[in-house]
N, C-alpha and C. Protein backbone atom coordinates (compact mmCIF):
# COMPACT_ATOMS: atom_id res chain seq x y z
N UNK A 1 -21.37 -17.87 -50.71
CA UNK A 1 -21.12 -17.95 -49.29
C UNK A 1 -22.33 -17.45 -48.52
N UNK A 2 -22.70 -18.02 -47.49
CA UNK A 2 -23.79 -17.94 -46.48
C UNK A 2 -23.71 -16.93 -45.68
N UNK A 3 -24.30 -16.00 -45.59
CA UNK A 3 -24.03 -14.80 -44.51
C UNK A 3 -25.75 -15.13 -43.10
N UNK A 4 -25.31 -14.62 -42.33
CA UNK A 4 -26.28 -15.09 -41.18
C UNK A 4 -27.65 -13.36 -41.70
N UNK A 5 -27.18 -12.60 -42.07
CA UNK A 5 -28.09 -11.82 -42.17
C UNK A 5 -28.38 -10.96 -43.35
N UNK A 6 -29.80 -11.24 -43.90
CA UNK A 6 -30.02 -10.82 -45.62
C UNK A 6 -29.48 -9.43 -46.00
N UNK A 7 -29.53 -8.74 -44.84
CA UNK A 7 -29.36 -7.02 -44.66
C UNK A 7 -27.37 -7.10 -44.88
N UNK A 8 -26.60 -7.93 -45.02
CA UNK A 8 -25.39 -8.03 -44.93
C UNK A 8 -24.69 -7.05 -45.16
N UNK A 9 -25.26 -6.06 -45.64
CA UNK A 9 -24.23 -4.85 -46.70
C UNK A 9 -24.58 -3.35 -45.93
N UNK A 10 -25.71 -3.74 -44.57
CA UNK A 10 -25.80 -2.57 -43.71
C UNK A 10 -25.11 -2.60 -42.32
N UNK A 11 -25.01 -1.74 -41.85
CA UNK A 11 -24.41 -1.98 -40.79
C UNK A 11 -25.00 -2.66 -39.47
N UNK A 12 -24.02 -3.20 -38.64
CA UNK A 12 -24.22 -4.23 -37.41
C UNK A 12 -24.91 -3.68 -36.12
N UNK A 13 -26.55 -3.95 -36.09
CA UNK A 13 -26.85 -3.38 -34.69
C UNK A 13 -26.13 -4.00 -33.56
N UNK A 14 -25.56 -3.16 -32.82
CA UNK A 14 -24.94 -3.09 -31.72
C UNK A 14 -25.85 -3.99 -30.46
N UNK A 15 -25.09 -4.97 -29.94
CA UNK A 15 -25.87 -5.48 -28.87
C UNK A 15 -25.96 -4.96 -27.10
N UNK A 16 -26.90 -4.98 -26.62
CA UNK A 16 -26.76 -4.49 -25.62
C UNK A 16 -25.44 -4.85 -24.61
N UNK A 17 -25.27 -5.88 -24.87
CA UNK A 17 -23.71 -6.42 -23.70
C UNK A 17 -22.95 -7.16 -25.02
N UNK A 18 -21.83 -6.90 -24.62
CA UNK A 18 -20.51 -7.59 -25.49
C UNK A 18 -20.00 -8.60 -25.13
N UNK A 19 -20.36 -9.73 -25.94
CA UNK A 19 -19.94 -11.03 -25.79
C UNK A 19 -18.90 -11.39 -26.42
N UNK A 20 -17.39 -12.56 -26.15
CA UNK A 20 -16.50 -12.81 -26.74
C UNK A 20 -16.44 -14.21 -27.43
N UNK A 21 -15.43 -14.60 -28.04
CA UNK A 21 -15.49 -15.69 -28.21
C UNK A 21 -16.10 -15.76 -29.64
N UNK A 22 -15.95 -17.35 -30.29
CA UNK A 22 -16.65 -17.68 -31.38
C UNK A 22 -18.50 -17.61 -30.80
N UNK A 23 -18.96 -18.23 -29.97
CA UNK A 23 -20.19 -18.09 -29.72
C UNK A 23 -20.53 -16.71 -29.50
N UNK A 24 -20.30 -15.62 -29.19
CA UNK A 24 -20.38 -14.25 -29.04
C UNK A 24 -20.45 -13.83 -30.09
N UNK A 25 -19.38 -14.11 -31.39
CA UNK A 25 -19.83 -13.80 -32.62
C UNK A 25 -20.72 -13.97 -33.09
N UNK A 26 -21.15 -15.52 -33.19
CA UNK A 26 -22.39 -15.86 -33.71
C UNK A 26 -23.43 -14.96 -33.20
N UNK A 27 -23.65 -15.27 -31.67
CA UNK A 27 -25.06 -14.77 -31.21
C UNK A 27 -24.97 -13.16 -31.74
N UNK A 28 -23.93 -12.34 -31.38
CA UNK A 28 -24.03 -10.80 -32.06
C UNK A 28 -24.56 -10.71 -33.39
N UNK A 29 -24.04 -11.28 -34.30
CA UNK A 29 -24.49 -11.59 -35.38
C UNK A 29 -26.08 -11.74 -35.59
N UNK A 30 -26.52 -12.93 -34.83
CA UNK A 30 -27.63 -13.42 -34.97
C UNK A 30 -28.69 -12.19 -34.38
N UNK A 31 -28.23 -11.46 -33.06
CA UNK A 31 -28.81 -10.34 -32.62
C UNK A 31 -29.21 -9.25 -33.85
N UNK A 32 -27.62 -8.87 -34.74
CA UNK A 32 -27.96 -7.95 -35.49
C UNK A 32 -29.12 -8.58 -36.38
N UNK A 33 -29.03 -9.40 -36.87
CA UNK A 33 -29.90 -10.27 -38.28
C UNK A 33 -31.08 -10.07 -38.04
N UNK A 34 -31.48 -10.37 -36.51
CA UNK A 34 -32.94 -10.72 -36.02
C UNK A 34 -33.31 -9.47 -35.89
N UNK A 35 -32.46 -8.47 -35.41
CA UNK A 35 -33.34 -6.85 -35.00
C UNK A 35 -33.56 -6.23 -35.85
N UNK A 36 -32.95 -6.43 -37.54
CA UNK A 36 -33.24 -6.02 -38.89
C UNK A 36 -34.37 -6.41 -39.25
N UNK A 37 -34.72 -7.77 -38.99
CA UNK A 37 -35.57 -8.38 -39.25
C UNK A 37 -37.01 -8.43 -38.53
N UNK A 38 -36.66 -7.86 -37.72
CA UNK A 38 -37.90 -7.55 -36.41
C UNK A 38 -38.81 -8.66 -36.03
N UNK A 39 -37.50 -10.00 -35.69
CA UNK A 39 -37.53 -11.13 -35.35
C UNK A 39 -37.04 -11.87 -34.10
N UNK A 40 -36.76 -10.74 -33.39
CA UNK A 40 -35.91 -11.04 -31.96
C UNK A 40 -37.05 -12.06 -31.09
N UNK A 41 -37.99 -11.71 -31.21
CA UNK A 41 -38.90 -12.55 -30.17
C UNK A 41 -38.80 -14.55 -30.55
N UNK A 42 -38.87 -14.22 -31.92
CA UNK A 42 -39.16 -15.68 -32.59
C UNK A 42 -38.28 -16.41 -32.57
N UNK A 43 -37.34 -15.68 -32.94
CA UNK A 43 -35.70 -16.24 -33.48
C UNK A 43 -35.53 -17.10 -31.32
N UNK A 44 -35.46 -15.91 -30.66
CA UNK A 44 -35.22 -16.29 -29.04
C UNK A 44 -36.35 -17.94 -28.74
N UNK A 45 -37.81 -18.12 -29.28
CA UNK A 45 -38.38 -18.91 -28.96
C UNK A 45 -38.19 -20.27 -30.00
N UNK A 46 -37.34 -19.51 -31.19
CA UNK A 46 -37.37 -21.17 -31.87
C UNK A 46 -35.72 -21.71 -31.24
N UNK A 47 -35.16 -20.77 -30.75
CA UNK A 47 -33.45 -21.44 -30.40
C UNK A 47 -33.92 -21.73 -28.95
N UNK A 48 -34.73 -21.27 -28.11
CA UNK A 48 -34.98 -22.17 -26.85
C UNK A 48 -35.48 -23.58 -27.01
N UNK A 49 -36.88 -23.30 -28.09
CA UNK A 49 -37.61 -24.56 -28.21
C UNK A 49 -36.21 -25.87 -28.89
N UNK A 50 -35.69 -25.45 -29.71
CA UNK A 50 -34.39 -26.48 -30.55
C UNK A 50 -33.71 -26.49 -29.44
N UNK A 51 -32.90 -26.01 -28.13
CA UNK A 51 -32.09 -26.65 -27.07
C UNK A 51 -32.43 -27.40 -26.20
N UNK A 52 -33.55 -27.02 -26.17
CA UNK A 52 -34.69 -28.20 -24.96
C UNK A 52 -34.90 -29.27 -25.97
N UNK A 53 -35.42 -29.42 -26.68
CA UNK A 53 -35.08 -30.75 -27.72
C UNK A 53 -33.95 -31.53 -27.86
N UNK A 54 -32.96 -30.74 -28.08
CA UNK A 54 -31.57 -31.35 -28.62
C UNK A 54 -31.14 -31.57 -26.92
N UNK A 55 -31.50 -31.16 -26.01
CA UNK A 55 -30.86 -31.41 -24.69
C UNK A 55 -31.63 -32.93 -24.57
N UNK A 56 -32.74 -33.05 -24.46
CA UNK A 56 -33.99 -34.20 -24.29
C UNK A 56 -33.46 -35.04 -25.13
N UNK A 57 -32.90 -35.41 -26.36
CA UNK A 57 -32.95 -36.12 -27.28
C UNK A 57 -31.56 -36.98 -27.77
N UNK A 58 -30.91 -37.75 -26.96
CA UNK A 58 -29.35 -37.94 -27.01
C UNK A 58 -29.46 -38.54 -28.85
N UNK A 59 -30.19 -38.99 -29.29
CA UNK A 59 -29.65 -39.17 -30.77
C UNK A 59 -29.44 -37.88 -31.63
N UNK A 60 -30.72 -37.09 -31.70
CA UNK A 60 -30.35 -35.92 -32.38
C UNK A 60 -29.09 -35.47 -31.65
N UNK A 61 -29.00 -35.03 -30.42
CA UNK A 61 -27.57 -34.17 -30.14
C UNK A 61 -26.71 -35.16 -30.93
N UNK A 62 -26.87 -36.42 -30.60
CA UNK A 62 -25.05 -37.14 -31.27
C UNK A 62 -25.02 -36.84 -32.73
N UNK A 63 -26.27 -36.88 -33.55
CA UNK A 63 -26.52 -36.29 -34.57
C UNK A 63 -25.71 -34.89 -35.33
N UNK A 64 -26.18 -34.32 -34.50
CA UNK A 64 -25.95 -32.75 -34.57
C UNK A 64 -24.42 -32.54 -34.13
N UNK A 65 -24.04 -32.93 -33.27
CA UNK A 65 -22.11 -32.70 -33.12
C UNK A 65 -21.58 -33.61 -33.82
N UNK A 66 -22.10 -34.49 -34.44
CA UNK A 66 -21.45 -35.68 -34.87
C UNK A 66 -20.18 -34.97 -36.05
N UNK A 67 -18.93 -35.09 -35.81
CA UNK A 67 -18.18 -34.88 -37.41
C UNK A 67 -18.10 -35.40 -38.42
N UNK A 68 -18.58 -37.28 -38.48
CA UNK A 68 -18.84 -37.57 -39.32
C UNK A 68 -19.99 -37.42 -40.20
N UNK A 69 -20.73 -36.87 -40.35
CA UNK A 69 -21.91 -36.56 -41.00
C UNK A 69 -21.60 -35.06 -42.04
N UNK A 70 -21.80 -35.51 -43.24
CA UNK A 70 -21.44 -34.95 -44.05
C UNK A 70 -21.85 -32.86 -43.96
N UNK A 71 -21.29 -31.89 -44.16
CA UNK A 71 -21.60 -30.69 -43.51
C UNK A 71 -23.05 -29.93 -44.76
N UNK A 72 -23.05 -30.66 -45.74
CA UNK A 72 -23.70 -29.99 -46.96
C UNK A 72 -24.78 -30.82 -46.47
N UNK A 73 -25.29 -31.90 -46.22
CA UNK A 73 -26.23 -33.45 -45.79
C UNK A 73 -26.75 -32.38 -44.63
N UNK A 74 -25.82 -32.31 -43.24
CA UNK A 74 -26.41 -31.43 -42.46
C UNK A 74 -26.87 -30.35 -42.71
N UNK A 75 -26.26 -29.74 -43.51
CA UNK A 75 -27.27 -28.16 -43.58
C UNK A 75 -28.26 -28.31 -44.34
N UNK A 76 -28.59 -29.36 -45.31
CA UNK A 76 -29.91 -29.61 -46.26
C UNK A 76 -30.89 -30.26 -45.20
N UNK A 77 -30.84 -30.81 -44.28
CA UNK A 77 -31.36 -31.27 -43.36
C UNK A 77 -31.90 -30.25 -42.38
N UNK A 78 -30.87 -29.70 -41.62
CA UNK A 78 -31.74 -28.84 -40.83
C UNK A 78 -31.86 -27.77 -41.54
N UNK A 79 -32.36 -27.14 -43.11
CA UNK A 79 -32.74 -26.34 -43.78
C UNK A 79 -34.24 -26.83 -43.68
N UNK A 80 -34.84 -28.11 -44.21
CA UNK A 80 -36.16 -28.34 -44.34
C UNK A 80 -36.57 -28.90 -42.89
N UNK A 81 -35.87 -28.98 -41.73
CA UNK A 81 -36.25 -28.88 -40.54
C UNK A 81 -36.64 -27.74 -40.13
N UNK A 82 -35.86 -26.65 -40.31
CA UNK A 82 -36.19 -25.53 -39.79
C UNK A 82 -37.74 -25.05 -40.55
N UNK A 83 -37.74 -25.01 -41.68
CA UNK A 83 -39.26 -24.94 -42.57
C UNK A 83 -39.99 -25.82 -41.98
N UNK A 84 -40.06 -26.99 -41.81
CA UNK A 84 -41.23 -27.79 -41.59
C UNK A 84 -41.36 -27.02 -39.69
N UNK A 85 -40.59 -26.63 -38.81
CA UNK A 85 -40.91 -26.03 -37.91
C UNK A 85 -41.20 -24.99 -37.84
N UNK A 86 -41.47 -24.53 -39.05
CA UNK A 86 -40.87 -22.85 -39.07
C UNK A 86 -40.84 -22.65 -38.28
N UNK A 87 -39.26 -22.45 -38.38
CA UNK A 87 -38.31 -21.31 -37.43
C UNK A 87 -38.53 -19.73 -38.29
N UNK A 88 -38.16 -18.68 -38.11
CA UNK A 88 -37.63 -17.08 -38.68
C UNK A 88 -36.71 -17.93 -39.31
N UNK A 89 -36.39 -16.98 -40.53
CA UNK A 89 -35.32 -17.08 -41.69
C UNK A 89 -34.28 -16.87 -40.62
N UNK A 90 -34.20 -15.95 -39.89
CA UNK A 90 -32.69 -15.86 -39.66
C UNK A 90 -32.08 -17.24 -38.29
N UNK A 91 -33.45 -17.82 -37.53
CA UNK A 91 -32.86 -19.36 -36.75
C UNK A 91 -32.82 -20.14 -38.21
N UNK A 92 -32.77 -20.16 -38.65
CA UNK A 92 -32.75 -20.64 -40.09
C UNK A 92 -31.39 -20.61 -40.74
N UNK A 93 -31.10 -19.47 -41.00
CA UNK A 93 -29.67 -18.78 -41.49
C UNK A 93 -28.60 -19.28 -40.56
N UNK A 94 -28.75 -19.16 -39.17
CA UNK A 94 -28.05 -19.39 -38.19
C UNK A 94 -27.04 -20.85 -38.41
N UNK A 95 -28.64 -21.67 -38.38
CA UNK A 95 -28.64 -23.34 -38.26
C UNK A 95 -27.47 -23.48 -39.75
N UNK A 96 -27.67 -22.95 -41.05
CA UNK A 96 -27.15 -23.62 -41.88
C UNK A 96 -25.56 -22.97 -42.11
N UNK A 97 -25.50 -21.69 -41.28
CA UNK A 97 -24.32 -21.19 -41.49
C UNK A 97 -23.15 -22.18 -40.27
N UNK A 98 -23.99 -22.32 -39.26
CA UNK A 98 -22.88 -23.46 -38.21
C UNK A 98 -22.94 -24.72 -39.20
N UNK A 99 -24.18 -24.89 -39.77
CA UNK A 99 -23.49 -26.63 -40.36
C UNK A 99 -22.35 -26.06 -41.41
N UNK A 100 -22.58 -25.05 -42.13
CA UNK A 100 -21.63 -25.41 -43.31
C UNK A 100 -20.32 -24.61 -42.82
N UNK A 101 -20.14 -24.50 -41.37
CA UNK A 101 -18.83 -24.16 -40.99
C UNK A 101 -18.17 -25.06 -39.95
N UNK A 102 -19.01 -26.00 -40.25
CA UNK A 102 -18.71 -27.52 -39.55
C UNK A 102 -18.71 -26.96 -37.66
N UNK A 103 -19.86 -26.33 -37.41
CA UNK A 103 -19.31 -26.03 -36.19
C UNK A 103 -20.84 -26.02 -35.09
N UNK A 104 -21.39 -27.09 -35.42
CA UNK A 104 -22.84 -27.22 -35.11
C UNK A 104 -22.67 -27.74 -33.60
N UNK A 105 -21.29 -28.23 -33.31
CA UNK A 105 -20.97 -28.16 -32.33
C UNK A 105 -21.22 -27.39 -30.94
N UNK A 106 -21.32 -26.08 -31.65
CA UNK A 106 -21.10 -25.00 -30.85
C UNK A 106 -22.43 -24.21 -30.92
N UNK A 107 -23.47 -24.91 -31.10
CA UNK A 107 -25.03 -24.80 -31.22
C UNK A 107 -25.44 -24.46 -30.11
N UNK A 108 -24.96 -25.23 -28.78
CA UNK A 108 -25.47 -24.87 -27.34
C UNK A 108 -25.10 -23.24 -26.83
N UNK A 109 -23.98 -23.37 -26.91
CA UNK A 109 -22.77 -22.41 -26.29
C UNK A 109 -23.20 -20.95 -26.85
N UNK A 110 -23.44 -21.10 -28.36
CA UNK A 110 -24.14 -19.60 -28.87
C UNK A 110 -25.88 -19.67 -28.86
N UNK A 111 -26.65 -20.79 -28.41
CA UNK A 111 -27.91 -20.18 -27.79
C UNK A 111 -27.73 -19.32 -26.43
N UNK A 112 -26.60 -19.77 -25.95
CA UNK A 112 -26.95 -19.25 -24.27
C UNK A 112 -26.01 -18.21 -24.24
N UNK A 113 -25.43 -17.86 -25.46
CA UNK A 113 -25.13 -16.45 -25.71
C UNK A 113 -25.91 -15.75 -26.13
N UNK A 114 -26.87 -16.13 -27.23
CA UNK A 114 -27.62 -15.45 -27.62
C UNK A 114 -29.00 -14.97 -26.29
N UNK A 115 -29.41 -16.04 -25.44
CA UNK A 115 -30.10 -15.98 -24.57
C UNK A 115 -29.34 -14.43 -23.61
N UNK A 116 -27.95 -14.62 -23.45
CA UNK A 116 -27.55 -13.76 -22.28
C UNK A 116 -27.81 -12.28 -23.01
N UNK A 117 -27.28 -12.21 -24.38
CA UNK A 117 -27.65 -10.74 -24.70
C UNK A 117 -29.10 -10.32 -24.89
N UNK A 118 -30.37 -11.71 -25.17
CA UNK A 118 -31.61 -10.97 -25.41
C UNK A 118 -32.49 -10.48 -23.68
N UNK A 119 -31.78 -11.29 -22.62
CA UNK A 119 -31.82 -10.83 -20.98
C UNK A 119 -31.62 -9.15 -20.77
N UNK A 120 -30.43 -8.83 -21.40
CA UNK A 120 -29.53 -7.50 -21.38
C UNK A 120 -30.60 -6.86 -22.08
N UNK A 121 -31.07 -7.52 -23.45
CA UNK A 121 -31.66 -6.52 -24.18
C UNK A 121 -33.30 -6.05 -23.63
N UNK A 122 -33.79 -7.01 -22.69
CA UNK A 122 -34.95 -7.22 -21.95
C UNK A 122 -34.20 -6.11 -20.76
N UNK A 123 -33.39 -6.18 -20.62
CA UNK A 123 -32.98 -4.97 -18.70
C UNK A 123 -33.22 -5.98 -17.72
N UNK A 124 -33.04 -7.16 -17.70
CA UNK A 124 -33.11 -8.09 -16.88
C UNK A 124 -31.16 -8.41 -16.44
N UNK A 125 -31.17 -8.01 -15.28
CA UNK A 125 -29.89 -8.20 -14.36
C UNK A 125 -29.69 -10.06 -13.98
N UNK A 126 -28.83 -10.40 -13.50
CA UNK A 126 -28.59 -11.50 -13.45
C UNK A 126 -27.35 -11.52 -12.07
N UNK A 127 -28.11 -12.04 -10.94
CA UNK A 127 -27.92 -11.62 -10.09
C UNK A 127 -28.02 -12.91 -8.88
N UNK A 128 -26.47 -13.82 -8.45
CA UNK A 128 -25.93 -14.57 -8.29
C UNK A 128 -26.01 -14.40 -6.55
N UNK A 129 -26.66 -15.47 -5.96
CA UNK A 129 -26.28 -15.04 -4.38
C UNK A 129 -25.93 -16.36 -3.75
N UNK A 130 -24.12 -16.29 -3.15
CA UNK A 130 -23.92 -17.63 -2.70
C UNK A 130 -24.25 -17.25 -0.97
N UNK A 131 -24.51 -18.53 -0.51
CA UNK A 131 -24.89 -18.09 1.02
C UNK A 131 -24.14 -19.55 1.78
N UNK A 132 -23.73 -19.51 3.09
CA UNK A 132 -23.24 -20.51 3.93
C UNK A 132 -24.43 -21.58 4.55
N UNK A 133 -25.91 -20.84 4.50
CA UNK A 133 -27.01 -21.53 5.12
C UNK A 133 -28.52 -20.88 4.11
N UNK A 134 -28.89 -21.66 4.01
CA UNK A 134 -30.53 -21.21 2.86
C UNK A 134 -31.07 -19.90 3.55
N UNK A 135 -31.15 -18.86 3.40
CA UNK A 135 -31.83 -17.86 3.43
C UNK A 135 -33.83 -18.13 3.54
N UNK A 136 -33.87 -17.26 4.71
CA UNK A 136 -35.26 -17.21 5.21
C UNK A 136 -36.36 -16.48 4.32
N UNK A 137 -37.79 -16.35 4.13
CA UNK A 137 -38.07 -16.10 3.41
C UNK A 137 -38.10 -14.16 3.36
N UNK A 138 -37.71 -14.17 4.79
CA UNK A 138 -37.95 -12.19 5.02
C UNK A 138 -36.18 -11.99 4.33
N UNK A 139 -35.18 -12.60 5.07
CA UNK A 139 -34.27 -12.13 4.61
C UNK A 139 -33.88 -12.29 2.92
N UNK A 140 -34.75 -12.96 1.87
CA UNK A 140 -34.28 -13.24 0.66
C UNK A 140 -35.20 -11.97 0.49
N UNK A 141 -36.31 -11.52 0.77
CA UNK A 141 -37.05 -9.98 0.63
C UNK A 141 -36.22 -9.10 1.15
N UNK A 142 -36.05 -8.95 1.92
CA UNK A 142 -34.95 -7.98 2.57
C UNK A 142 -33.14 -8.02 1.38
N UNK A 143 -32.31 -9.00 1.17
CA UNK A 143 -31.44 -9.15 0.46
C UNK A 143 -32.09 -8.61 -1.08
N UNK A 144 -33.48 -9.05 -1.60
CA UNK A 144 -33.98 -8.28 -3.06
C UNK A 144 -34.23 -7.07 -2.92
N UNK A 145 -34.61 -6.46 -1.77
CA UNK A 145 -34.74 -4.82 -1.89
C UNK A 145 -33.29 -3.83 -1.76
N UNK A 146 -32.13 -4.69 -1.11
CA UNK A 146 -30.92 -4.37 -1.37
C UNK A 146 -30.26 -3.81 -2.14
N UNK A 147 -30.59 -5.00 -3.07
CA UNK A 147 -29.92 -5.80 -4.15
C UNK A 147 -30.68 -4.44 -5.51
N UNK A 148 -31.93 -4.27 -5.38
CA UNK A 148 -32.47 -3.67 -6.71
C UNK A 148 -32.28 -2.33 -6.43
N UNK A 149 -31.44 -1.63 -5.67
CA UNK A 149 -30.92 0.08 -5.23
C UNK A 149 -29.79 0.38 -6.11
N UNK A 150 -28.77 -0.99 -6.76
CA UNK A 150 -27.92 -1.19 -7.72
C UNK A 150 -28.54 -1.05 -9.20
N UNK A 151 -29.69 -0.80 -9.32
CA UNK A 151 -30.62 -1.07 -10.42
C UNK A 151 -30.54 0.09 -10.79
N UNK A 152 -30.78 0.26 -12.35
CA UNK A 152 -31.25 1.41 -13.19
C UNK A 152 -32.15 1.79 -13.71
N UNK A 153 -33.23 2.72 -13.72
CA UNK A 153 -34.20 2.89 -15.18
C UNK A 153 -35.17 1.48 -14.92
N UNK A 154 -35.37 1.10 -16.04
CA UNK A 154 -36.01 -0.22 -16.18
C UNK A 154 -35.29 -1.73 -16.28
N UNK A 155 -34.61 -1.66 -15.73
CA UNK A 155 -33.44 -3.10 -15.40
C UNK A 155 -34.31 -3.84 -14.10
N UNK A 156 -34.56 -4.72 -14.82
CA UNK A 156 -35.41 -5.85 -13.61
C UNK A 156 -34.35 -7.06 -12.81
N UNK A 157 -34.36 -7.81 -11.88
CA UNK A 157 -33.49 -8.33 -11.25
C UNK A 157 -33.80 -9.88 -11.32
N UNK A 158 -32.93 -10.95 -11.45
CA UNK A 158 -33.25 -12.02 -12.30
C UNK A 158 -32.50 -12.84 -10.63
N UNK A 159 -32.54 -13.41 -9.59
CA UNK A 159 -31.89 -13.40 -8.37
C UNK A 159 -31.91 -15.10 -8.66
N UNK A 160 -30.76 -15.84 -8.57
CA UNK A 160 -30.19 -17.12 -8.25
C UNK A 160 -29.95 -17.47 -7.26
N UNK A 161 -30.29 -18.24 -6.49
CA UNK A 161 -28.64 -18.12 -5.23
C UNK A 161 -28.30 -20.05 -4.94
N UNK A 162 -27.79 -19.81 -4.51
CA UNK A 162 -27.15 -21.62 -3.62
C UNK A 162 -26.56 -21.41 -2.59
N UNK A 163 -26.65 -22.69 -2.11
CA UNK A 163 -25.79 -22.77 -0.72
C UNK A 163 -24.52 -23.32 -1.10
N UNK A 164 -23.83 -22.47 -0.68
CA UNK A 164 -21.73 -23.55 -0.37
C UNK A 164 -21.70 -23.61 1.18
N UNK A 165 -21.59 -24.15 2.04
CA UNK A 165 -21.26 -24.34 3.37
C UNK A 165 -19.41 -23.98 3.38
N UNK A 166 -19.00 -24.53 2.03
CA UNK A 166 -17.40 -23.93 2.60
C UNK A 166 -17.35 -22.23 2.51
N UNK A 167 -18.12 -21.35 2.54
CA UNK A 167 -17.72 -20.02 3.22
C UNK A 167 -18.55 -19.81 4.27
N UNK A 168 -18.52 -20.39 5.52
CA UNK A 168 -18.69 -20.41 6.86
C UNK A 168 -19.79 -19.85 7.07
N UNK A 169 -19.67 -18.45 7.05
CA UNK A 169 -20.67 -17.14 7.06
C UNK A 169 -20.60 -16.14 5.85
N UNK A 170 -22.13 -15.45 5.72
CA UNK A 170 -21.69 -14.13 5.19
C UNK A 170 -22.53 -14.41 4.05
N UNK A 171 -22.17 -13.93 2.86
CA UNK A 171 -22.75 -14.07 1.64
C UNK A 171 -22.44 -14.26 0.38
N UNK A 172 -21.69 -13.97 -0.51
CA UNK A 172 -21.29 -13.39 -2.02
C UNK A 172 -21.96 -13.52 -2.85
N UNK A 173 -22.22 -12.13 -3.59
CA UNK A 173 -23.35 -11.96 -4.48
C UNK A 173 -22.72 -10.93 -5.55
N UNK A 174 -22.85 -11.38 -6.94
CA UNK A 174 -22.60 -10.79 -8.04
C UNK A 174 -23.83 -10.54 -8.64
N UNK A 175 -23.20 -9.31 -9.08
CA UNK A 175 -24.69 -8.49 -9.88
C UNK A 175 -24.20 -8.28 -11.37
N UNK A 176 -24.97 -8.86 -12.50
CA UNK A 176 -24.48 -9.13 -13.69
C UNK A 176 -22.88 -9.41 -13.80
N UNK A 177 -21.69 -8.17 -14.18
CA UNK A 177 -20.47 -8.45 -14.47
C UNK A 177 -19.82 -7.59 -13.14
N UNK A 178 -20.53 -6.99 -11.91
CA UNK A 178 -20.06 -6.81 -10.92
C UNK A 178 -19.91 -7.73 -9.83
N UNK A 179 -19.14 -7.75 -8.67
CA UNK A 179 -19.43 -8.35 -7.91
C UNK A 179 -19.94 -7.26 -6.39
C-alpha cells in the first residue's frame, strides 16, 4: 500500500490552518510529507506548474478525471511523468496515491488546498473586500492601512476585492476566516 509520505511511521507535522474534507486530508498530508522532506517550496511549484497545465489542456484534464482509464495505467503514467518533469518524490507520491485511489478527480480541489495552507504557512492573510462602487486609489490605501491593524507579527495581507452593486452602499470585507 502507497503511503503519501516515506517518514510514515513518524509523526504528522501539524499544518498551519486546518483544512476539512477529503482534499484537506490529502493536502495535510502532503504538507506533512513535504516539511519532512524539506520540499515545501518544490512540491508548491510542481502542483502549481501541473494545474495551470491541466487547466490549459482540455485532453489531459478529460484524461486525468476520466473513470474509464484504468487506475494502475494511470498511476504508471503519471509516475514516469512526474520523473521525466521531475517533480519532488512527494508531488510524486501524491500523484500516484490519488490515481490508485481512483480519485485523481479531486487533483484540483487538493492543490488549492494545499495552496491555502502553504499562504497560512507563508503569514499571508487573505483578505476579501466586496464594495457597491470600485474604490479610488487613496481609499483602497486608506481601506489597506485599516485592514493590516488586524494583522499579527509577520502576517502579510493578500487584499481581493469586487464590485456587487446589489449592496447599495458600504462595504464587506472578510479577513481570512473572520469577517
Amino acid at each position: 500500500s502507497r503511503t503519501l509520505s516515506s517518514a510514515a511511521g513518524t509523526a504528522m507535522v501539524k499544518p498551519p490552518v486546518q483544512l476539512f474534507g477529503l482534499e484537506g486530508r490529502y493536502a495535510t498530508a502532503l504538507y506533512s510529507a513535504a516539511t519532512k522532506l524539506s520540499q515545501l517550496e518544490q512540491v508548491e511549484k510542481d502542483l502549481t506548474a501541473l494545474q495551470t497545465t491541466i487547466r490549459s489542456d482540455k485532453k489531459l484534464r478529460e484524461q486525468v478525471t476520466s473513470p474509464i482509464i484504468n487506475k494502475k495505467v494511470m498511476a504508471t503514467a503519471l509516475k514516469e511523468a512526474s520523473e521525466k518533469l521531475r517533480f519532488a518524490p512527494a508531488t510524486a507520491n501524491l500523484l500516484g496515491l490519488l490515481a490508485d485511489n481512483g480519485r485523481l478527480k479531486k487533483l484540483d480541489n487538493v492543490i488549492n488546498a494545499f495552496k491555502t495552507i502553504m499562504a497560512a504557512h507563508r503569514g499571508e492573510v487573505v483578505c476579501e473586500v466586496v464594495t457597491a462602487k470600485p474604490l479610488d486609489s487613496s481609499q483602497s490605501k486608506q481601506l489597506e492601512g485599516a485592514l493590516k491593524a488586524f494583522l499579527s507579527g509577520n502576517q502579510s495581507l493578500k487584499i481581493t476585492s469586487r464590485v456587487d452593486p446589489s449592496i447599495i452602499g458600504g462595504l464587506i470585507v472578510s479577513i481570512g476566516d473572520k469577517y
